[in-house]
N, C-alpha and C. Protein backbone atom coordinates (compact mmCIF):
# COMPACT_ATOMS: atom_id res chain seq x y z
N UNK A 1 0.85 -1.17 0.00
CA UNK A 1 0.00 0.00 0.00
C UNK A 1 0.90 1.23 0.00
N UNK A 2 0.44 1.97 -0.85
CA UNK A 2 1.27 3.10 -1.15
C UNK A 2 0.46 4.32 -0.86
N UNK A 3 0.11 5.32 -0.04
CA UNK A 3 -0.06 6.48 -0.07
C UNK A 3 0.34 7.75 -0.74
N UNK A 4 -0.36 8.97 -1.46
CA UNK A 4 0.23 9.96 -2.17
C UNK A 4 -0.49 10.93 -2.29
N UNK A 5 -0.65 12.22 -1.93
CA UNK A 5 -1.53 13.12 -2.27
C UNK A 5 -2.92 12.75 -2.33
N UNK A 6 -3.51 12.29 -1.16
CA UNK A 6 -5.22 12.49 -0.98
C UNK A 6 -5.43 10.98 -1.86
N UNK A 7 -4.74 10.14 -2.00
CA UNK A 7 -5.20 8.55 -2.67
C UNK A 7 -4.14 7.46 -2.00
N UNK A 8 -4.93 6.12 -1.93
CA UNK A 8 -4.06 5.00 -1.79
C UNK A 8 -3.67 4.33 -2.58
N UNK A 9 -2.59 3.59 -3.21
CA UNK A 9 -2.56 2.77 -4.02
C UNK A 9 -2.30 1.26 -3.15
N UNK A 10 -3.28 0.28 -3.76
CA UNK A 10 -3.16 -0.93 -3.27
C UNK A 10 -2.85 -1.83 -4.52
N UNK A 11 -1.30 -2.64 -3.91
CA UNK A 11 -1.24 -3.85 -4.73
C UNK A 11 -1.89 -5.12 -4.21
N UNK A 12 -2.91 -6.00 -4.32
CA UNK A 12 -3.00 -7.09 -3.94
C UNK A 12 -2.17 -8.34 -4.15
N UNK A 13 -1.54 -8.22 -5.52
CA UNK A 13 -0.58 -9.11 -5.95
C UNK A 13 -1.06 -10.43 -6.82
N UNK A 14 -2.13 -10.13 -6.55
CA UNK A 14 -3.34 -11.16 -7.69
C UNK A 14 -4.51 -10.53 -8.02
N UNK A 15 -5.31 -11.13 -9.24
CA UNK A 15 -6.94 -10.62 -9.07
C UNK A 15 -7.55 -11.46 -7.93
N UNK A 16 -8.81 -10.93 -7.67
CA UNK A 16 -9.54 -11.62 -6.77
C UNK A 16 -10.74 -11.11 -6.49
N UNK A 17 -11.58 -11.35 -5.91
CA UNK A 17 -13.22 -11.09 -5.58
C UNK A 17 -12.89 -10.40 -4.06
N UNK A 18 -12.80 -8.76 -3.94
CA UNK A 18 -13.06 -8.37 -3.13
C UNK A 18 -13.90 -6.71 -2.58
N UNK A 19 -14.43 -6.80 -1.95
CA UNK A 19 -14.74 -5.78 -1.41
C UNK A 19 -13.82 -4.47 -0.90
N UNK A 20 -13.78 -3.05 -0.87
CA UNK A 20 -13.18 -2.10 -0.21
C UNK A 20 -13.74 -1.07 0.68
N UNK A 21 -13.32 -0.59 1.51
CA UNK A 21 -14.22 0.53 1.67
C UNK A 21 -13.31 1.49 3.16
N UNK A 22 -13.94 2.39 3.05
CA UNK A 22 -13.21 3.11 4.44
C UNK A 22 -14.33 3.71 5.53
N UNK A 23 -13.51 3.52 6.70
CA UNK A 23 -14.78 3.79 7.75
C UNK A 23 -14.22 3.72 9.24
N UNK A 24 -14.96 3.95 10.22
CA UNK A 24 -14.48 3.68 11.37
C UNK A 24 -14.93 2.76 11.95
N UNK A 25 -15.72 1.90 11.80
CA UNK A 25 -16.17 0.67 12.22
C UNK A 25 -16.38 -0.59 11.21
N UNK A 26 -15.47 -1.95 10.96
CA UNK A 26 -15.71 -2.90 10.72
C UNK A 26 -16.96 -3.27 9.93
N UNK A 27 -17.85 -2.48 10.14
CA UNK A 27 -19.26 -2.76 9.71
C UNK A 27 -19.39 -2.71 8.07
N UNK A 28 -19.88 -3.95 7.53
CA UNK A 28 -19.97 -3.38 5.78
C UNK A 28 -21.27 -2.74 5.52
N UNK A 29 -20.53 -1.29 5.33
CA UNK A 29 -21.55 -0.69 4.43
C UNK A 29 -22.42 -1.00 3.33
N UNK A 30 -23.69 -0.32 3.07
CA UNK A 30 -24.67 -0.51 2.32
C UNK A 30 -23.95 -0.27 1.05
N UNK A 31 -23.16 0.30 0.91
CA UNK A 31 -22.10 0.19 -0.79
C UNK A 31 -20.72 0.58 -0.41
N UNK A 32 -19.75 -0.69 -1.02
CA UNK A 32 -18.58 -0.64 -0.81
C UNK A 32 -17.73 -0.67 -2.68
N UNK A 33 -16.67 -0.44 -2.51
CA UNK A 33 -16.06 -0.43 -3.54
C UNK A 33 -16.08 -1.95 -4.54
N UNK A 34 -16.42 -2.60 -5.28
CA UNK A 34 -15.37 -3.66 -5.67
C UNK A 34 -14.90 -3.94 -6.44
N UNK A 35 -13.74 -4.94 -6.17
CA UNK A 35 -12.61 -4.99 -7.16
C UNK A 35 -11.87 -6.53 -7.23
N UNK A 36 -11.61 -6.14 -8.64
CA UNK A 36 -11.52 -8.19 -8.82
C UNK A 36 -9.87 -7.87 -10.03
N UNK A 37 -9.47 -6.57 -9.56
CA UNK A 37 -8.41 -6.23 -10.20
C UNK A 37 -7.04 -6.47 -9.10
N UNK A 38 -6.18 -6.59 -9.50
CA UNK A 38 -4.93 -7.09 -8.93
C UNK A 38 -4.14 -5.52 -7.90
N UNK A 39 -4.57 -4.49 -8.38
CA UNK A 39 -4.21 -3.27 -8.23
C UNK A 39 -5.50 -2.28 -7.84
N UNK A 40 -5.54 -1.49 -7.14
CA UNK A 40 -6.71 -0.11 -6.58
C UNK A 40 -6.04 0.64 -6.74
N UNK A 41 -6.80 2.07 -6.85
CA UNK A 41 -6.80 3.30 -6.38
C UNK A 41 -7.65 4.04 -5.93
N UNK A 42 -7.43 4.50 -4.60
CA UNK A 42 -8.53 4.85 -3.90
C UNK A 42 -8.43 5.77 -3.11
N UNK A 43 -9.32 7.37 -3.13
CA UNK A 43 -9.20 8.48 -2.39
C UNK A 43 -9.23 8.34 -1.13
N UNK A 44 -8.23 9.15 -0.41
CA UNK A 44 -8.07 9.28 0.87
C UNK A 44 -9.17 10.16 1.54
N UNK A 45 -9.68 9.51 2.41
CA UNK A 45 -11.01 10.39 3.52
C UNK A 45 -10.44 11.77 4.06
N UNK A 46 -10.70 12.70 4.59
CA UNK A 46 -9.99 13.36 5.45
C UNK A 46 -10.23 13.20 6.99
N UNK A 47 -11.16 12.06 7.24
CA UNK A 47 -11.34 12.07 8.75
C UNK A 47 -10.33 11.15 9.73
N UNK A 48 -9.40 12.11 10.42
CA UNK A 48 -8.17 11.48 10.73
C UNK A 48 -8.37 10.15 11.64
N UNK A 49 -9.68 9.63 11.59
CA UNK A 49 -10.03 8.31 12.59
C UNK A 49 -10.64 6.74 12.06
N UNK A 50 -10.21 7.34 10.35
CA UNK A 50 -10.76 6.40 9.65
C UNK A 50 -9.85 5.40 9.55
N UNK A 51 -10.39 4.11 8.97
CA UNK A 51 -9.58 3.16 8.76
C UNK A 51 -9.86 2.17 7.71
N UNK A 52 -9.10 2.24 6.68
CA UNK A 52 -9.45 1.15 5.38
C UNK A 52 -9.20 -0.60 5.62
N UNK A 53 -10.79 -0.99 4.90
CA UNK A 53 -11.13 -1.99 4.85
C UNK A 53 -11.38 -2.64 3.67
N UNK A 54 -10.30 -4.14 3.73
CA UNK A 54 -10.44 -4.83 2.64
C UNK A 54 -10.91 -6.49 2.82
N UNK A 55 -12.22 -6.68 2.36
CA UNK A 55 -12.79 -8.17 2.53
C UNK A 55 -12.75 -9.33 1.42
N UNK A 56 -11.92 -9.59 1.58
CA UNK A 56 -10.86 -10.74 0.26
C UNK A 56 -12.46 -12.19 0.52
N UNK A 57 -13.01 -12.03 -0.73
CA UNK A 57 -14.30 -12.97 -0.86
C UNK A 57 -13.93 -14.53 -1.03
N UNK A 58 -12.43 -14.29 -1.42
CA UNK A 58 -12.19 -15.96 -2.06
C UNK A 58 -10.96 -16.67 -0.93
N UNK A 59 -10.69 -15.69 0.24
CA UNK A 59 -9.84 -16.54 1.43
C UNK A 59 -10.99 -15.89 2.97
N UNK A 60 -12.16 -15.24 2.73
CA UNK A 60 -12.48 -14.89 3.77
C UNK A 60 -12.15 -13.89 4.43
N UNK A 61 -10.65 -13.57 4.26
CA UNK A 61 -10.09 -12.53 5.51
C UNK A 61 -10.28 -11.55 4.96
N UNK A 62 -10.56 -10.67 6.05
CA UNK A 62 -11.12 -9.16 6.79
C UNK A 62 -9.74 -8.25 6.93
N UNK A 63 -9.06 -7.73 6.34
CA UNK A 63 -7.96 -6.76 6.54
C UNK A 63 -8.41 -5.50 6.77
N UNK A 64 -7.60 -4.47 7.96
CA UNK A 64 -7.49 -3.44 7.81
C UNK A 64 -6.53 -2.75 8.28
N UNK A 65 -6.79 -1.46 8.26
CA UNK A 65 -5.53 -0.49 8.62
C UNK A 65 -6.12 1.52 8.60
N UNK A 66 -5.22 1.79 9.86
CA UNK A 66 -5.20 3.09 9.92
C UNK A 66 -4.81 3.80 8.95
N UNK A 67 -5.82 5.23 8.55
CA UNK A 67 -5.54 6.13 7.43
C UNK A 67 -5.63 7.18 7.98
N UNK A 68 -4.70 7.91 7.53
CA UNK A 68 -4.91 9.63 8.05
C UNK A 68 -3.41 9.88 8.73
C-alpha cells in the first residue's frame, strides 16, 4: 500500500473477488467499492479516525488499517 496526495494505491498481488471501503467501524456498508483487479486506487477520507477496509471474498479474511 502506497499512499500519495489524498489517494491509496493498493497492490493485492493477484486478481480476486473483493470488497473495499473506508470507515471507522468494521461494519460493511450498504455500498462498498469492488474490485476483482490485482491493483486499486482509492481516495483518501480526510477524517483522521478512519480506517481502510479490505474483505478478500475468495480466502475470507477481513484486513485493515489506519488512514490519516
Amino acid at each position: 500500500m502506497v499512499c500519495a496526495q489524498g489517494k491509496v494505491h493498493i497492490d493485492f498481488g493477484a486478481a480476486g473477488d473483493r470488497d473495499v471501503w473506508v470507515a471507522d467501524a468494521p461494519l460493511v456498508p450498504a455500498s462498498t467499492l469492488k474490485s476483482k483487479e490485482a491493483t486499486l486506487d482509492l481516495p483518501l477520507p480526510t477524517d483522521q479516525k478512519s480506517r481502510l477496509y479490505i474483505w478478500d471474498h475468495d480466502t475470507g479474511n477481513l484486513a485493515s488499517k489506519a488512514i490519516g
